[in-house]
C-alpha atoms as a PDB file:
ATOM      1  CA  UNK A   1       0.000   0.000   0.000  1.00  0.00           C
ATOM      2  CA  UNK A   2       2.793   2.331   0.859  1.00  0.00           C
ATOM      3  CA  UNK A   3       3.881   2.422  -3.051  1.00  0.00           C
ATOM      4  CA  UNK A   4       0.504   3.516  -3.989  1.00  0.00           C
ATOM      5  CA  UNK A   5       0.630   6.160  -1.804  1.00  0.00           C
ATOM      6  CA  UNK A   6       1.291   9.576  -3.924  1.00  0.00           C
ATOM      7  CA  UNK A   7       2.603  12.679  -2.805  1.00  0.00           C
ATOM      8  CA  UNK A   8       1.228  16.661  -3.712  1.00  0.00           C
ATOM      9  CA  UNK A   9       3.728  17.074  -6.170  1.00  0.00           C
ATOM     10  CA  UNK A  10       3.135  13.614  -7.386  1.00  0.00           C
ATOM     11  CA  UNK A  11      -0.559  14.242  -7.987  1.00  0.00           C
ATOM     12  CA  UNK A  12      -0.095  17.584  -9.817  1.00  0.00           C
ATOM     13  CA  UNK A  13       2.155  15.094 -12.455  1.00  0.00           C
ATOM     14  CA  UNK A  14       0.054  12.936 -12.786  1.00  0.00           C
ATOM     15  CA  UNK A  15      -3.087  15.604 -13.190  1.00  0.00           C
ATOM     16  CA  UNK A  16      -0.538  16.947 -15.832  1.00  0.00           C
ATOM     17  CA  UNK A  17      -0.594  14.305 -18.038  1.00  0.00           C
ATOM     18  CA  UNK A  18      -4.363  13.673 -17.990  1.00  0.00           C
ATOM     19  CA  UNK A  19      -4.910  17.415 -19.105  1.00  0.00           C
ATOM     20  CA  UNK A  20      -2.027  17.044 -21.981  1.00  0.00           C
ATOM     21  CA  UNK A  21      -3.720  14.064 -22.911  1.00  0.00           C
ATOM     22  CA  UNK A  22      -6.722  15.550 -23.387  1.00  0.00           C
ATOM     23  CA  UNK A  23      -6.152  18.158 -24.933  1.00  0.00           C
ATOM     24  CA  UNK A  24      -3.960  16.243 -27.352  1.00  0.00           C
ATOM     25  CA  UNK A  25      -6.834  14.077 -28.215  1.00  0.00           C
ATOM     26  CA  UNK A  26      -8.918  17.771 -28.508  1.00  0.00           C
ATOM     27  CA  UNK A  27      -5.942  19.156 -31.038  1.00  0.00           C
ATOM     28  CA  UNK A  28      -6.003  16.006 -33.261  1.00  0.00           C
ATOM     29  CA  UNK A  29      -9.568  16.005 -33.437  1.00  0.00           C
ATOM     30  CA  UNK A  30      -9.624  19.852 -34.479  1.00  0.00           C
ATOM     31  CA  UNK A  31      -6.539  18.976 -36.992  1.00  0.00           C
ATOM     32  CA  UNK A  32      -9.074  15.976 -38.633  1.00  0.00           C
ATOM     33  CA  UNK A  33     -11.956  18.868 -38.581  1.00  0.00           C
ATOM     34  CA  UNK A  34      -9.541  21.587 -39.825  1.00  0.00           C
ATOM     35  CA  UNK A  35      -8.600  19.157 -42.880  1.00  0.00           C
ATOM     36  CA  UNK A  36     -12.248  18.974 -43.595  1.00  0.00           C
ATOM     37  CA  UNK A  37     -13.446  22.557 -42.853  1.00  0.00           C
ATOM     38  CA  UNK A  38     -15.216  23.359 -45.732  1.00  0.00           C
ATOM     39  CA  UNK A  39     -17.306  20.426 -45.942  1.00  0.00           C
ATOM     40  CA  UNK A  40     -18.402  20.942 -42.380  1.00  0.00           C
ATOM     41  CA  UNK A  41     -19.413  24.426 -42.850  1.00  0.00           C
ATOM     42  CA  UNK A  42     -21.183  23.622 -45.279  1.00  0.00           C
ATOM     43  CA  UNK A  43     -23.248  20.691 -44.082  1.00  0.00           C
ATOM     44  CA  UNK A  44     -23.097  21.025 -40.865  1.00  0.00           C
ATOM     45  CA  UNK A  45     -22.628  24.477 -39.541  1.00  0.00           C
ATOM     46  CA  UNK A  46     -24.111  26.416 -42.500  1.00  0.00           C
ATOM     47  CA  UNK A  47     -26.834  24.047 -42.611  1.00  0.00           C
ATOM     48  CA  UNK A  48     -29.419  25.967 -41.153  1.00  0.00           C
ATOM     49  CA  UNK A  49     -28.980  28.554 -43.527  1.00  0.00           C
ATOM     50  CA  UNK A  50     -30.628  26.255 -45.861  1.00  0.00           C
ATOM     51  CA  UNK A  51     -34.661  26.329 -46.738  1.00  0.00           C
ATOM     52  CA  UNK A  52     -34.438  22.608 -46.479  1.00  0.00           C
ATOM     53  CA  UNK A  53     -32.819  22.096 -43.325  1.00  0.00           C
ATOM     54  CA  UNK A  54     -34.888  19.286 -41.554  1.00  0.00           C
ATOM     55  CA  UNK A  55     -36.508  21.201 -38.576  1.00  0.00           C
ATOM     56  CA  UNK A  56     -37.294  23.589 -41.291  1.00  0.00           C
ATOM     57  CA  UNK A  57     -38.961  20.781 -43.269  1.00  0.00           C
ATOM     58  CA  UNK A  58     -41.101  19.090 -39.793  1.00  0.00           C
ATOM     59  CA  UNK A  59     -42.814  22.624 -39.000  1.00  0.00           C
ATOM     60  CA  UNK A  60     -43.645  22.812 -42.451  1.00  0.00           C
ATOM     61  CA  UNK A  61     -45.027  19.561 -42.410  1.00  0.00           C
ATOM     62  CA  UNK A  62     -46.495  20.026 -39.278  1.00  0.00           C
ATOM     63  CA  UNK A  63     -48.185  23.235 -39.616  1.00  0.00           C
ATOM     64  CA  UNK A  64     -49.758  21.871 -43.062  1.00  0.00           C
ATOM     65  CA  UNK A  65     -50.877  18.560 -41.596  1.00  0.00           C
ATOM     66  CA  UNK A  66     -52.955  20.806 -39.301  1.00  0.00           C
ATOM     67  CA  UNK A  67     -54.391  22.401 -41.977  1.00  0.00           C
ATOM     68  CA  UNK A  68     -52.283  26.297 -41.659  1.00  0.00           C
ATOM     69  CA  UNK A  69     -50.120  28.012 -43.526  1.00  0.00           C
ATOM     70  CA  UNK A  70     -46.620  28.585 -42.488  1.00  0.00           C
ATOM     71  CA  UNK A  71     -43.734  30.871 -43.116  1.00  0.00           C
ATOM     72  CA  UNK A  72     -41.487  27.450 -42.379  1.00  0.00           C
ATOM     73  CA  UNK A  73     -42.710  26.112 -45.872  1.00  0.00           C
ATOM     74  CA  UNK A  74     -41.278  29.283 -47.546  1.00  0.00           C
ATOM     75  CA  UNK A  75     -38.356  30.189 -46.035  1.00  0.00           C
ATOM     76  CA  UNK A  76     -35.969  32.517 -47.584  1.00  0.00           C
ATOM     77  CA  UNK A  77     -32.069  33.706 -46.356  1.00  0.00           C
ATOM     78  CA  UNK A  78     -31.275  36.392 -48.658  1.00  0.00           C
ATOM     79  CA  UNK A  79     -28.166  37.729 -46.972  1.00  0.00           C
ATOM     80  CA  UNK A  80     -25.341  36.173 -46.965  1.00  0.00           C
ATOM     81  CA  UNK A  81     -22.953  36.132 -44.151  1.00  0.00           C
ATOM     82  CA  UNK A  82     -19.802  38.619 -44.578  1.00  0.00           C
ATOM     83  CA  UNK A  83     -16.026  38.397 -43.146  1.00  0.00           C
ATOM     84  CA  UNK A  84     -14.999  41.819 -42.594  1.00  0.00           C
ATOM     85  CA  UNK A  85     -11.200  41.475 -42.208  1.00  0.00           C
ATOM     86  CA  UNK A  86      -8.490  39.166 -44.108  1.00  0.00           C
ATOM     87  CA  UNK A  87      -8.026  37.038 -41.314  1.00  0.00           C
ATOM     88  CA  UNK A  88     -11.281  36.372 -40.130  1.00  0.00           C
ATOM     89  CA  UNK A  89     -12.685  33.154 -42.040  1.00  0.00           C
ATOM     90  CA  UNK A  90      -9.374  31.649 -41.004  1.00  0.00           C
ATOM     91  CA  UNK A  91      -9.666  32.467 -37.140  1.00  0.00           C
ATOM     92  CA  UNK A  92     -13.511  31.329 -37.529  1.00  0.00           C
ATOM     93  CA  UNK A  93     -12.212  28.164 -38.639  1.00  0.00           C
ATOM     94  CA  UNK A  94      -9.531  27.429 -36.536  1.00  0.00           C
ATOM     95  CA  UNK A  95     -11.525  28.111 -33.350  1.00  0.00           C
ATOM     96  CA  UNK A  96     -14.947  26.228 -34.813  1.00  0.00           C
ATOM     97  CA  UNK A  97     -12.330  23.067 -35.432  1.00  0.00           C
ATOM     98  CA  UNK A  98     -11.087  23.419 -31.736  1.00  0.00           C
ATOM     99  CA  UNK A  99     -15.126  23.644 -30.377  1.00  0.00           C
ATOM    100  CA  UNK A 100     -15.824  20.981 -32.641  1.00  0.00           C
ATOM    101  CA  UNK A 101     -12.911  18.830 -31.301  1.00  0.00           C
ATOM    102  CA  UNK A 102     -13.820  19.012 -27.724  1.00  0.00           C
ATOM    103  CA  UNK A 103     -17.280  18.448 -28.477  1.00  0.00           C
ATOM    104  CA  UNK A 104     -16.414  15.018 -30.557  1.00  0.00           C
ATOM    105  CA  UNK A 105     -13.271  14.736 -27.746  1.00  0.00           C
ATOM    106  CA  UNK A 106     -16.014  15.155 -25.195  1.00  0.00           C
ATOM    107  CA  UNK A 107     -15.981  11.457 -23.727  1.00  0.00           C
ATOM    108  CA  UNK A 108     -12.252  10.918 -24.084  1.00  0.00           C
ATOM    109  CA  UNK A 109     -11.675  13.625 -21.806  1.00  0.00           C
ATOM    110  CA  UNK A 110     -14.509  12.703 -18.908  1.00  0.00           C
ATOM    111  CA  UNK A 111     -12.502   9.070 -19.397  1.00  0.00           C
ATOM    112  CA  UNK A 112      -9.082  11.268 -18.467  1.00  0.00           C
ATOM    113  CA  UNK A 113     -10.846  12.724 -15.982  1.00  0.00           C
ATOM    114  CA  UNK A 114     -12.505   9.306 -13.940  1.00  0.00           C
ATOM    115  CA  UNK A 115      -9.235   8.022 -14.429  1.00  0.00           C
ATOM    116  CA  UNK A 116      -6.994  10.970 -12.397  1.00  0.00           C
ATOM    117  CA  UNK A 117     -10.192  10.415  -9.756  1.00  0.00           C
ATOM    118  CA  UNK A 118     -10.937   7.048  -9.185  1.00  0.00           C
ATOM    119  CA  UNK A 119      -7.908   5.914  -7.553  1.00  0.00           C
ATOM    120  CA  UNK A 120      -9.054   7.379  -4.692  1.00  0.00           C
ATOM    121  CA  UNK A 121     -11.959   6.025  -4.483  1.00  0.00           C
ATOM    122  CA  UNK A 122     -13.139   2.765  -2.532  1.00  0.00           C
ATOM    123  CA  UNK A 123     -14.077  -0.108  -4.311  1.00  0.00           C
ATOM    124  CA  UNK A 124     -17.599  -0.170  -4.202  1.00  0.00           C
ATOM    125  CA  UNK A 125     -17.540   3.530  -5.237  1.00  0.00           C
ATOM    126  CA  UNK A 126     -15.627   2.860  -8.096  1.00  0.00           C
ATOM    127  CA  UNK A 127     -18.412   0.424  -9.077  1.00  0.00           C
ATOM    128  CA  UNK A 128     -21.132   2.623  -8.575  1.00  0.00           C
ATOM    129  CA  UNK A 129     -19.962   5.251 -10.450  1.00  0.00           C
ATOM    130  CA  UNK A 130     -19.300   3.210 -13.477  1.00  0.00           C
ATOM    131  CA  UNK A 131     -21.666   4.050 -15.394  1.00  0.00           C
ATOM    132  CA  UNK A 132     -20.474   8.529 -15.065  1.00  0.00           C
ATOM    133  CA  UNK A 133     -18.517   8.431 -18.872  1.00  0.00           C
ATOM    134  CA  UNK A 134     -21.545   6.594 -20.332  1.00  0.00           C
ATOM    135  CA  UNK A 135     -24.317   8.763 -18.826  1.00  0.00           C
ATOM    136  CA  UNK A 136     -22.642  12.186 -18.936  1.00  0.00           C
ATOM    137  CA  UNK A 137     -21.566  11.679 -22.401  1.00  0.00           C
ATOM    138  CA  UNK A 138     -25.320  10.787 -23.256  1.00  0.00           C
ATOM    139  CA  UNK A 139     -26.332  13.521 -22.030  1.00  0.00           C
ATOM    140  CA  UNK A 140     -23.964  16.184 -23.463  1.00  0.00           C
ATOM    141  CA  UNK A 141     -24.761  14.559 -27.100  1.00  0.00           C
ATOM    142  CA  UNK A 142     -28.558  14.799 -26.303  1.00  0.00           C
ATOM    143  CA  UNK A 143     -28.248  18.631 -25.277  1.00  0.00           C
ATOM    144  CA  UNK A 144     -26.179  18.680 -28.599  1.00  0.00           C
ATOM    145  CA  UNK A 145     -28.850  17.310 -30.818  1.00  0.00           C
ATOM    146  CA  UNK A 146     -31.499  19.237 -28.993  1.00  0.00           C
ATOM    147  CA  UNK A 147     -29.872  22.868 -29.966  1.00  0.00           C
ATOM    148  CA  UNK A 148     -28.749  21.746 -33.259  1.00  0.00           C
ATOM    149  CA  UNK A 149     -32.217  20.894 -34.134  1.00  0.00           C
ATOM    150  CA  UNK A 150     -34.501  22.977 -32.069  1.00  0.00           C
ATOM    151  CA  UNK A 151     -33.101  25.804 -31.311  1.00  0.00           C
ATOM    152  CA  UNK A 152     -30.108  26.685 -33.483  1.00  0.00           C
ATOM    153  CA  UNK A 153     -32.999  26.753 -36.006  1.00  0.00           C
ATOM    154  CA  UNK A 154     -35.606  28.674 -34.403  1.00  0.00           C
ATOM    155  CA  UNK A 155     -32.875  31.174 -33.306  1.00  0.00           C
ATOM    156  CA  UNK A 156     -31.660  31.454 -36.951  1.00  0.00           C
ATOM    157  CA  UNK A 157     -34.956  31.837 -38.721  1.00  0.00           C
ATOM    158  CA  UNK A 158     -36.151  34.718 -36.303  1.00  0.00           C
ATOM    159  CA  UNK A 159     -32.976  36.979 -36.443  1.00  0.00           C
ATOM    160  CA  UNK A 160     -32.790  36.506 -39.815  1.00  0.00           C
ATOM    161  CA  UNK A 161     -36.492  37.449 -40.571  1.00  0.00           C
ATOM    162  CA  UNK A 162     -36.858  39.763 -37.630  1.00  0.00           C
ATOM    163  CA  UNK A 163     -36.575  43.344 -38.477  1.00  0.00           C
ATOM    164  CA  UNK A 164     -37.244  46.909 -37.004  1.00  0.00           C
ATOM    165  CA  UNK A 165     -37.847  48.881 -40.252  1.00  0.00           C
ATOM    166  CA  UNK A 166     -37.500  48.762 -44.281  1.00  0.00           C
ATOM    167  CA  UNK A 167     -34.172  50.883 -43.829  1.00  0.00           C
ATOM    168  CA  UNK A 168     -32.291  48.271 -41.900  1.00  0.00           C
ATOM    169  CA  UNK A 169     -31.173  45.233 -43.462  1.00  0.00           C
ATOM    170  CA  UNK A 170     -30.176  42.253 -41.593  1.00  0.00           C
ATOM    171  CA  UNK A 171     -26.158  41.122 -42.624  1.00  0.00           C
ATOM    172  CA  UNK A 172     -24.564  39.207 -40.151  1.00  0.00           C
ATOM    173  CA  UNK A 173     -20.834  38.805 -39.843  1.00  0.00           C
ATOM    174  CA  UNK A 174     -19.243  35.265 -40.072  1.00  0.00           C
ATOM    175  CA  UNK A 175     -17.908  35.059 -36.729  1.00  0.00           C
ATOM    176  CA  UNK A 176     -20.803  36.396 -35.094  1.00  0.00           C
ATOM    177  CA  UNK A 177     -23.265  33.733 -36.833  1.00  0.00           C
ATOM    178  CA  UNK A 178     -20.673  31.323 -35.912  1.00  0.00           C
ATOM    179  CA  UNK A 179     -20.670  32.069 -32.531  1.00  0.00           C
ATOM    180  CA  UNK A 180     -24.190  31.588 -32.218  1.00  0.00           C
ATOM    181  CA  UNK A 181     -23.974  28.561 -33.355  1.00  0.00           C
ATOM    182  CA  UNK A 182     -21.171  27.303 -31.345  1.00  0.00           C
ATOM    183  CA  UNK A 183     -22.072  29.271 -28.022  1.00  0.00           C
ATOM    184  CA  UNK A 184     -25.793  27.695 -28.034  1.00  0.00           C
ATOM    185  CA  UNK A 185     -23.962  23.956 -28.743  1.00  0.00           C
ATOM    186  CA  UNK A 186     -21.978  24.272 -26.038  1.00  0.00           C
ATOM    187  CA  UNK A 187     -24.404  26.104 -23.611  1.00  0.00           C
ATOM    188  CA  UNK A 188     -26.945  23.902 -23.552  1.00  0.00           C
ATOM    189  CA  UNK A 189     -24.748  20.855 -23.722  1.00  0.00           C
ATOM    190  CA  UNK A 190     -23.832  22.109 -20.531  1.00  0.00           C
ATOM    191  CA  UNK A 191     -27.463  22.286 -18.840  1.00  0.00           C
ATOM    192  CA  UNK A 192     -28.352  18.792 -19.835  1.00  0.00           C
ATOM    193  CA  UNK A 193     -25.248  17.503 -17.737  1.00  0.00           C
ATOM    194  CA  UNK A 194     -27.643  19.032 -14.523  1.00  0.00           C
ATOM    195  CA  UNK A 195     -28.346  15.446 -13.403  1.00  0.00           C
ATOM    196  CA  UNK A 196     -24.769  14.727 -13.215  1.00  0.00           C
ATOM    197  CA  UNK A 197     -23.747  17.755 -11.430  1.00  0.00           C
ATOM    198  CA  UNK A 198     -26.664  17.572  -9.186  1.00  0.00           C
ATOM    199  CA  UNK A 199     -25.553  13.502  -8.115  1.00  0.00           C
ATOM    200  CA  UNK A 200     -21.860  14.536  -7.355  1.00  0.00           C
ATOM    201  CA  UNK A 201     -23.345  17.824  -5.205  1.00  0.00           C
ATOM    202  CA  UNK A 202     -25.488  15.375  -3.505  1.00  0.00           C
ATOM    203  CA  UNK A 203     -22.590  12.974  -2.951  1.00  0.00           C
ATOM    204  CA  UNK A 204     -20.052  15.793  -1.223  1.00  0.00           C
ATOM    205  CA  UNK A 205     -24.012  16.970   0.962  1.00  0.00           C
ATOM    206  CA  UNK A 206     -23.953  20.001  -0.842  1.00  0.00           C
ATOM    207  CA  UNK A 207     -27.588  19.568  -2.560  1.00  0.00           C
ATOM    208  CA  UNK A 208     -30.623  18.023  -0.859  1.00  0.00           C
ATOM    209  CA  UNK A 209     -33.790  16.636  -2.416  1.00  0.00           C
ATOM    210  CA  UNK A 210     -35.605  18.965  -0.142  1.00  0.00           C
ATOM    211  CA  UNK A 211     -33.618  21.912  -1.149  1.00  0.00           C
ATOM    212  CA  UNK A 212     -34.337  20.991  -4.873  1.00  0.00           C
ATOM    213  CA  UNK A 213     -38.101  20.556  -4.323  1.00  0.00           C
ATOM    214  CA  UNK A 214     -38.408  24.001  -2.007  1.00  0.00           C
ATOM    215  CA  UNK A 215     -36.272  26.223  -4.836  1.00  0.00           C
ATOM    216  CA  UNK A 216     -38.389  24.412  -7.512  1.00  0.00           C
ATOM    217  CA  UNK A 217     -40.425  28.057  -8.405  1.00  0.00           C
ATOM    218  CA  UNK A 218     -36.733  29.675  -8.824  1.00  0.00           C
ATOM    219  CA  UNK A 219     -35.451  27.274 -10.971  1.00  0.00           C
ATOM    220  CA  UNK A 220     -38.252  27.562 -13.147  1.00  0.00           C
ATOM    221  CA  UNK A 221     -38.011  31.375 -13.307  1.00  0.00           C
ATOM    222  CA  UNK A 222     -34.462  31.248 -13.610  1.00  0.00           C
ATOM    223  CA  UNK A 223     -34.710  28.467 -16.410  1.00  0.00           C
ATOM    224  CA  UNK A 224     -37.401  30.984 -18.088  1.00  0.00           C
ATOM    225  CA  UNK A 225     -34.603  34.056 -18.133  1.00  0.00           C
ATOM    226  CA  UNK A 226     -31.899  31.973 -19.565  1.00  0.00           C
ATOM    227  CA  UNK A 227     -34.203  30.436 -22.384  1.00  0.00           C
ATOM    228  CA  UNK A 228     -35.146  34.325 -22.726  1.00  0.00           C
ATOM    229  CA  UNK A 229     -31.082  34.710 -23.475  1.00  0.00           C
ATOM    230  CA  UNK A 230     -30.398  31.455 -25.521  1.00  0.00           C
ATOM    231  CA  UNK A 231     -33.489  31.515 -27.409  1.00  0.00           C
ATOM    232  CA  UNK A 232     -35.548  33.734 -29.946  1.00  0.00           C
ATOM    233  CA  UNK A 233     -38.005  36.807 -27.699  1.00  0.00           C
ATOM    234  CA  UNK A 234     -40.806  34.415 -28.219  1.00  0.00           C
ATOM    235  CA  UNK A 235     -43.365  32.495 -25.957  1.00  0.00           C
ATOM    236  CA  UNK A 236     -43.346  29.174 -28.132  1.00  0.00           C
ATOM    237  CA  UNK A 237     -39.453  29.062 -28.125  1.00  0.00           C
ATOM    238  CA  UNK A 238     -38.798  29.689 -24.059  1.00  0.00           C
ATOM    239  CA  UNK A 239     -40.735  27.298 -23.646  1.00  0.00           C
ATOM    240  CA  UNK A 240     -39.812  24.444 -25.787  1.00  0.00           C
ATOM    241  CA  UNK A 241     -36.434  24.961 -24.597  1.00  0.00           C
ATOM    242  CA  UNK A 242     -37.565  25.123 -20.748  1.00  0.00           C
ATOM    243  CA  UNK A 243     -39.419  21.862 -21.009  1.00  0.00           C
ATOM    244  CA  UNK A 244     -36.590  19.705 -21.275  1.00  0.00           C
ATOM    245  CA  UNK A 245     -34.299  21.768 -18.911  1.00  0.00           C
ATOM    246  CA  UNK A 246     -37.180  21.424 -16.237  1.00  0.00           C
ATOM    247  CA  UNK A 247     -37.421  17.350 -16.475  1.00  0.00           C
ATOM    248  CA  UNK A 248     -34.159  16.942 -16.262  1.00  0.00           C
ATOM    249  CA  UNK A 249     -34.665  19.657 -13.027  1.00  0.00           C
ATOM    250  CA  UNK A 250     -36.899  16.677 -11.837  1.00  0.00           C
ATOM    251  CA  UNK A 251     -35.200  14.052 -12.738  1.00  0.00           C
ATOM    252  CA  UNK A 252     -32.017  15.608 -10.693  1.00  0.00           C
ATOM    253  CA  UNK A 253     -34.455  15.375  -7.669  1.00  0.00           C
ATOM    254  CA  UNK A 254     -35.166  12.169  -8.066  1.00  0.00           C
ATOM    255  CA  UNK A 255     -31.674  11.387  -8.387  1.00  0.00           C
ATOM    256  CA  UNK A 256     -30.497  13.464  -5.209  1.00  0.00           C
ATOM    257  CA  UNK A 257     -32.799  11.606  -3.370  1.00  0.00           C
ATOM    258  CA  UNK A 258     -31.562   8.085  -4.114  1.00  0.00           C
ATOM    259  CA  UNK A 259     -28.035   9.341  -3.343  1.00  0.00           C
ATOM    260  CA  UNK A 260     -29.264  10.456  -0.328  1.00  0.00           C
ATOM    261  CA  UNK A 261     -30.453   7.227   1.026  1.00  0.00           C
ATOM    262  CA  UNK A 262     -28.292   4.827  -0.311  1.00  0.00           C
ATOM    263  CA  UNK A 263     -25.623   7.081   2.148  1.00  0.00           C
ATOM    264  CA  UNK A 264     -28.279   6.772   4.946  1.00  0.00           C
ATOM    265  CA  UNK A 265     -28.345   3.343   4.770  1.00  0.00           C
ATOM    266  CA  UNK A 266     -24.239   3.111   4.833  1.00  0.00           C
ATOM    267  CA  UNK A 267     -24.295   5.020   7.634  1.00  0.00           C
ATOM    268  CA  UNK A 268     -27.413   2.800   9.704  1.00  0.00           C
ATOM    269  CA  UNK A 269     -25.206  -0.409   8.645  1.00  0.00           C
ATOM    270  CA  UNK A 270     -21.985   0.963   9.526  1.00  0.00           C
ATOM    271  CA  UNK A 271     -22.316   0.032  13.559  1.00  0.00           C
ATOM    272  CA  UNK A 272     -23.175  -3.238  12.588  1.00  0.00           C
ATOM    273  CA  UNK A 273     -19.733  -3.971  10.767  1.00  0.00           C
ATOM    274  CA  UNK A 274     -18.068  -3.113  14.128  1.00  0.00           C
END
């Protein structure tokens, strides 16, 4: 046991190489993306840009199955997106490659990460938690299909069609549009890991179920404002996006609350042992 046993300095080596692994693995991954740039902008970040981008294509479908006419059926993007300095569609696609790279990199580096942590934990915690890479990596991809094809594309069509006079034109820089894109990925990849955060919280005592289920009303209004920020000024969007962010809210609950008594028992059998 006494090899096993690492110092401070030894620790910050070995957390060392877990972070230039990962973001190794991140840099190759942007490299592979880099080499293929063009292609990915233009099916897969451009995309929605496109009348018949599939989200497009459902509403459309939707809307006429119910018998009313919809703007999704005729969509039109008559401005084109500009790059206002030589070096800009270069930096936009060296920094979408590294975005895209973690994102793709994503479960490589939680795998870094369980591996710098687990070694100090017991064995039946290490068991218990196998499942982390699996079900944080699920969700991260889900919250990454969920704003690529809800609201990327709700949040394109109504700044691109949403204007304050016939003087003003709507002609968005590259970056910017980018950025949108990107930011929204990213940020709502982030609130769909909210079960995972809210298990680990529970595990350290930080979070309760009952402090969950009493701030229920200010997560709600809270989830409201930042739908408000990620999403298009509209009722129908805030909430499609809040929907989703608010079952996963109770699904956290639910999961607190099993944490919470599987310790309670460990602690009721503990005397027992002895």
């Amino acid at each position: 046991m006494a090899e096993k046993e690492m110092s401070f300095l030894d620790h910050l080596e070995e957390l060392r190489w877990h972070v230039i692994r990962s973001i190794s693995a991140i840099f190759i991954v942007a490299i592979m993306v880099f080499i293929y740039i063009k292609t990915i902008f233009d099916k897969v970040l451009l995309a929605h840009l496109k009348p018949d981008f599939d989200t497009y294509q459902f509403f459309c479908k939707v809307f006429t199955g119910l018998g009313m006419e919809s703007s999704f059926c005729d969509i039109q993007f008559k401005q084109t997106l500009q790059a206002l300095n030589p070096t800009q569609q270069l930096m936009t696609a060296i920094w979408s490659s590294l975005i895209l790279g973690f994102i793709i990199s994503f479960p490589y580096v939680l795998w870094e990460i369980w591996r710098f942590i687990s070694p100090g934990l017991l064995d039946n915690e290490r068991k218990k938690s196998r499942g982390f890479i699996f079900w944080a990596s699920f969700l991260f991809f889900l919250g990454i299909l969920f704003s690529y094809y809800v609201i990327i594309p709700m949040s394109v069509y109504f700044f691109y069609n949403f204007t304050i006079g016939d003087a003003v034109v709507n002609n968005f820089k590259l970056d910017a549009y980018i950025g949108l894109v990107t930011n929204t990925l990213i940020g709502v990849a982030v609130f769909f890991e909210l079960p995972i955060i809210i298990f680990f919280l529970s595990r350290v005592g930080l979070i309760t179920p009952e402090f969950l289920k009493r701030y229920r009303k200010h997560a709600l209004v809270l989830v409201l404002i930042l739908a408000a920020i990620i999403t298009p000024p509209d009722i129908a969007s805030q909430v499609i996006v809040s929907v989703p962010i608010m079952i996963l809210y109770e699904i956290s609950i639910h999961i607190s609350k099993f944490v919470i008594k599987k310790q309670q028992k460990n602690v009721e059998k503990s005397p027992r042992v002895q």
